[in-house]
N, C-alpha and C. Protein backbone atom coordinates (compact mmCIF):
# COMPACT_ATOMS: atom_id res chain seq x y z
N UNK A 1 5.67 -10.22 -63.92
CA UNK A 1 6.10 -10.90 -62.71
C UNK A 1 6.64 -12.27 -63.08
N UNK A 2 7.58 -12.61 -62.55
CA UNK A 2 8.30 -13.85 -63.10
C UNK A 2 7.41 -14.94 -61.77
N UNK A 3 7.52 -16.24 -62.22
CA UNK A 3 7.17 -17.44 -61.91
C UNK A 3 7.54 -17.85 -60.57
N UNK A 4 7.54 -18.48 -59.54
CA UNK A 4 7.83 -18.81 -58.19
C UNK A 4 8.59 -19.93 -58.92
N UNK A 5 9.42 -20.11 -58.25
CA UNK A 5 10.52 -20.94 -58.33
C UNK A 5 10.22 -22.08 -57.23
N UNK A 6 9.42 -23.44 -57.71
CA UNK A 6 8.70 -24.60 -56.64
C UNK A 6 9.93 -25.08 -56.26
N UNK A 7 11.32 -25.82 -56.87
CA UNK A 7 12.16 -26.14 -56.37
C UNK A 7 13.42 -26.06 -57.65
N UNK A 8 14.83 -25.92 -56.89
CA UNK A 8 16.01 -25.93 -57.49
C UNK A 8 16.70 -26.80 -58.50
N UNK A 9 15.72 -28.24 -58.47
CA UNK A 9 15.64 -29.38 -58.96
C UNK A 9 14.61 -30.05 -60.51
N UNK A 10 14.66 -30.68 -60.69
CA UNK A 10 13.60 -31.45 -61.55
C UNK A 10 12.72 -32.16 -61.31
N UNK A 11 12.18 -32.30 -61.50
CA UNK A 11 10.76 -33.54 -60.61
C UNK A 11 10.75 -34.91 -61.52
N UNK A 12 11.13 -36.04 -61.13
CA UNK A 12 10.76 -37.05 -62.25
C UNK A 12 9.51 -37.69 -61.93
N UNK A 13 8.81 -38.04 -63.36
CA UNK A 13 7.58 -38.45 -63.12
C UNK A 13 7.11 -39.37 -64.40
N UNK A 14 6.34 -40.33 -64.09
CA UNK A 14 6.20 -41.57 -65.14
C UNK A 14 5.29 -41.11 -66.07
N UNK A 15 5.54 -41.08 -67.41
CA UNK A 15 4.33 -40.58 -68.19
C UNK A 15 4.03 -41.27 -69.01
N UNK A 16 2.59 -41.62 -69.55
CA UNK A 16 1.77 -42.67 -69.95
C UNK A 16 1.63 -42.07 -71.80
N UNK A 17 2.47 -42.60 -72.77
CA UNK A 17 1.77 -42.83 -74.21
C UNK A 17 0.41 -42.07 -74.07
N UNK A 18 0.31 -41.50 -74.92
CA UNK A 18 -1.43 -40.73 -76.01
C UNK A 18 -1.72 -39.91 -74.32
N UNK A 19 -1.55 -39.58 -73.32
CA UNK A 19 -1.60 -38.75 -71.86
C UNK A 19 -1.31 -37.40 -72.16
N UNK A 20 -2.41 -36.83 -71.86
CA UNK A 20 -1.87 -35.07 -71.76
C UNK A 20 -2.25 -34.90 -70.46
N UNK A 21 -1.18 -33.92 -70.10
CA UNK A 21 -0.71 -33.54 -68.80
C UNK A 21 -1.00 -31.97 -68.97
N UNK A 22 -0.93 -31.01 -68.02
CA UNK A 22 -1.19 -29.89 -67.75
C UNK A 22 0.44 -29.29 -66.96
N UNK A 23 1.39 -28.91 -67.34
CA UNK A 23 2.40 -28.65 -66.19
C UNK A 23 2.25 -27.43 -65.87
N UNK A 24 2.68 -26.67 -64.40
CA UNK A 24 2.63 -25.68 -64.19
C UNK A 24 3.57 -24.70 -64.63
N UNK A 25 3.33 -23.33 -64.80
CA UNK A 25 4.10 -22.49 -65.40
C UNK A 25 4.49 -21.46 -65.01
N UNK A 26 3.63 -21.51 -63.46
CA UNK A 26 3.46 -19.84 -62.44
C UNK A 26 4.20 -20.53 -61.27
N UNK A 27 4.51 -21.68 -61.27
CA UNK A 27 4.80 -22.15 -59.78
C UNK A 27 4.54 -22.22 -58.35
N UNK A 28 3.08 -21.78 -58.51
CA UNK A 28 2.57 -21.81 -57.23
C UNK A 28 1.52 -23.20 -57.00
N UNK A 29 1.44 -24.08 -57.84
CA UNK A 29 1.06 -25.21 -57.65
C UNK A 29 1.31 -26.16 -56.28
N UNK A 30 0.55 -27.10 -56.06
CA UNK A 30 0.81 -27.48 -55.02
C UNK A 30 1.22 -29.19 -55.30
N UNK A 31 0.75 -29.10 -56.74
CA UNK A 31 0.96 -30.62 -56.65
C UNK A 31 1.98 -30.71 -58.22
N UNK A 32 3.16 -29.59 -57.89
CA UNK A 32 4.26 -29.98 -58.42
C UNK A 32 4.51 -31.57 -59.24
N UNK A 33 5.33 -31.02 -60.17
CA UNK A 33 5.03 -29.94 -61.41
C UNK A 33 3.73 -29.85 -62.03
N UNK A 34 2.88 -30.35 -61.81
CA UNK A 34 1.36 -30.35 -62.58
C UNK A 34 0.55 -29.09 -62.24
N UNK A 35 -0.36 -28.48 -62.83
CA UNK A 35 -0.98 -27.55 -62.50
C UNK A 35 -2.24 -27.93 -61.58
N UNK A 36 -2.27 -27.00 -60.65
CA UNK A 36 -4.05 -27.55 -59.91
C UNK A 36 -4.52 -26.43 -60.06
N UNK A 37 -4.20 -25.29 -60.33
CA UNK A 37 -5.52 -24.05 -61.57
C UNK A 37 -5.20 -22.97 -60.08
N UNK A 38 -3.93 -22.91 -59.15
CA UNK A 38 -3.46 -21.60 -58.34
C UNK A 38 -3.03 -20.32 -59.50
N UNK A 39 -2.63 -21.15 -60.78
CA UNK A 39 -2.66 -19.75 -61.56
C UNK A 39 -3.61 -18.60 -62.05
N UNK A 40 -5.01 -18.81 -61.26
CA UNK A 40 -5.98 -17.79 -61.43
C UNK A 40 -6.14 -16.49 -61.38
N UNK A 41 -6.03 -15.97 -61.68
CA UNK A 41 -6.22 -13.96 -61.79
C UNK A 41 -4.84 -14.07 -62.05
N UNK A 42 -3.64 -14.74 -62.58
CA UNK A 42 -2.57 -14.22 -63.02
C UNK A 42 -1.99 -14.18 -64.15
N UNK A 43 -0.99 -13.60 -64.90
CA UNK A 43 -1.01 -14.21 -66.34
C UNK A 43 0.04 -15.34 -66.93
N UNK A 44 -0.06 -16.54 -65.56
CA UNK A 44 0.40 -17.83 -65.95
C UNK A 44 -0.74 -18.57 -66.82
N UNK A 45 -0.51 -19.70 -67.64
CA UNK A 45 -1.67 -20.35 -67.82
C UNK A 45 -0.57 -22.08 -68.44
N UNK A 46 -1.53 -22.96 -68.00
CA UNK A 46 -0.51 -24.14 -67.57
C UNK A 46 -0.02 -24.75 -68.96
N UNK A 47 0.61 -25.08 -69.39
CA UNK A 47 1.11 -26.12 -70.45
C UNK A 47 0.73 -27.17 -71.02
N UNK A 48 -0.27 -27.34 -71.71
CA UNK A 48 -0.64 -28.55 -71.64
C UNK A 48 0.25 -29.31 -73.16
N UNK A 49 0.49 -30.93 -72.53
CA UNK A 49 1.45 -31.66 -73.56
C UNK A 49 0.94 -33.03 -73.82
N UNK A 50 1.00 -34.27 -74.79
CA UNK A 50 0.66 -35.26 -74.80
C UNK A 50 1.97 -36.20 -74.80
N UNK A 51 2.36 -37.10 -74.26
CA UNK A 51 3.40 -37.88 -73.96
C UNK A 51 3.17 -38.95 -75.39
N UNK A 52 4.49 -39.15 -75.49
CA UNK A 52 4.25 -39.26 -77.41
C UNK A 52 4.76 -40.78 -77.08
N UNK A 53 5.72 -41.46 -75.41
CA UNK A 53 5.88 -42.63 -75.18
C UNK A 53 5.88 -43.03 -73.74
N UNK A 54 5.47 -43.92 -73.30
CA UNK A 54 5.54 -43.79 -71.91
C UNK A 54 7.03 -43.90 -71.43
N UNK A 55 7.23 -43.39 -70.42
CA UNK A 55 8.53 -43.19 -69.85
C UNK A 55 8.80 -42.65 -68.61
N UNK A 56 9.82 -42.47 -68.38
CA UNK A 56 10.32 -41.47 -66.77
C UNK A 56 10.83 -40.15 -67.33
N UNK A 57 9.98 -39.12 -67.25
CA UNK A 57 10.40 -37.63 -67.58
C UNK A 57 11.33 -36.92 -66.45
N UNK A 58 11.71 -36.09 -67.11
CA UNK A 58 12.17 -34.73 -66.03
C UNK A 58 12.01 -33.79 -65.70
N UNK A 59 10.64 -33.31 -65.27
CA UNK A 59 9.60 -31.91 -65.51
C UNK A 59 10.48 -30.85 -64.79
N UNK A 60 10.64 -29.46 -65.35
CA UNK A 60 11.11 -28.58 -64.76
C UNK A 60 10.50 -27.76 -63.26
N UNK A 61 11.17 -27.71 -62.48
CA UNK A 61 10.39 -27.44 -61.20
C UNK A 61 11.04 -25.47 -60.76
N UNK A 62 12.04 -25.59 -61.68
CA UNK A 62 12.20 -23.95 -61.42
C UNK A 62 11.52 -22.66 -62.31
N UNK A 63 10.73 -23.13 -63.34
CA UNK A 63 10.23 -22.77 -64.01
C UNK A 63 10.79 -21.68 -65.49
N UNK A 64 12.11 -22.36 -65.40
CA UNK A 64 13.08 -21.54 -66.07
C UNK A 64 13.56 -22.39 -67.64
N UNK A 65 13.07 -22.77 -67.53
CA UNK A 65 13.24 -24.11 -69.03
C UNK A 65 12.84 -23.25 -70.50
N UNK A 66 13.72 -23.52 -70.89
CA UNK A 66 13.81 -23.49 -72.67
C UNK A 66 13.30 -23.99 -73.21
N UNK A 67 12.55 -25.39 -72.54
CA UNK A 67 11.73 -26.50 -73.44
C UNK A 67 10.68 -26.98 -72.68
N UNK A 68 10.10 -26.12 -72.38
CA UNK A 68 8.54 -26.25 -71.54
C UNK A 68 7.73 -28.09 -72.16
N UNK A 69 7.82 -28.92 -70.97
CA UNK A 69 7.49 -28.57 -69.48
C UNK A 69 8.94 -29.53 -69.29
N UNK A 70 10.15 -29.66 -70.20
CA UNK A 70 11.06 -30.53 -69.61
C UNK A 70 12.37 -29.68 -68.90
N UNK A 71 13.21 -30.24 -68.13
CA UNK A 71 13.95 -29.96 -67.62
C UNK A 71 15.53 -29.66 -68.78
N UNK A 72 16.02 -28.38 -69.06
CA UNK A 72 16.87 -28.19 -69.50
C UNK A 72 18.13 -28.26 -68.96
N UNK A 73 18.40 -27.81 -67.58
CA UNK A 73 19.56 -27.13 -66.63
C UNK A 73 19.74 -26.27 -66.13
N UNK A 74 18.39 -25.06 -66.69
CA UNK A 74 18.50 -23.89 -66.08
C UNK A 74 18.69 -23.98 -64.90
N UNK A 75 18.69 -24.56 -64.09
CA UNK A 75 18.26 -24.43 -62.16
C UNK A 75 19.75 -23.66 -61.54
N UNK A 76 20.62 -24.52 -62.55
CA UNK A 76 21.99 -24.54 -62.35
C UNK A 76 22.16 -23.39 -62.26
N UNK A 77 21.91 -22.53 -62.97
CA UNK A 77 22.40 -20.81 -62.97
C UNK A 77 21.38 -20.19 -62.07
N UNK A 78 20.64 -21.03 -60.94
CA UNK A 78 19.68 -20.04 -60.48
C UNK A 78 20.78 -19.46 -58.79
């Protein structure tokens, strides 16, 4: 079963140096793009990453990315 598609877009979000994050990967999250654990009994399981500088990311929100959890362009072809 493929992933719910949360939105057509990217989500930007500030990320903090030595920070691991959890992003979602099933898309049924509610608190986009991050995981809050709706992927239960399914066979999503969330991403977890450490932010190597702080910055403004571009988390993928269609769940279609080449480079988990950032935003590639896929949305474009959705």
């Amino acid at each position: 079963m493929p992933p719910v598609i949360a939105q057509k877009s990217p989500i930007a979000v500030e990320l903090e140096a030595g920070k691991t994050y959890y992003w979602c990967s099933c898309g049924k999250s509610g608190n986009q793009p991050f995981c809050d654990g709706s992927h239960k009994g399914s066979e999503f399981t969330p991403h977890a990453f450490t932010a190597s500088e702080s910055k403004t990311a571009y988390l993928c929100a269609c769940k279609g990315t080449k480079n988990q959890p950032f935003c590639d362009g896929s949305h474009k072809e959705l």
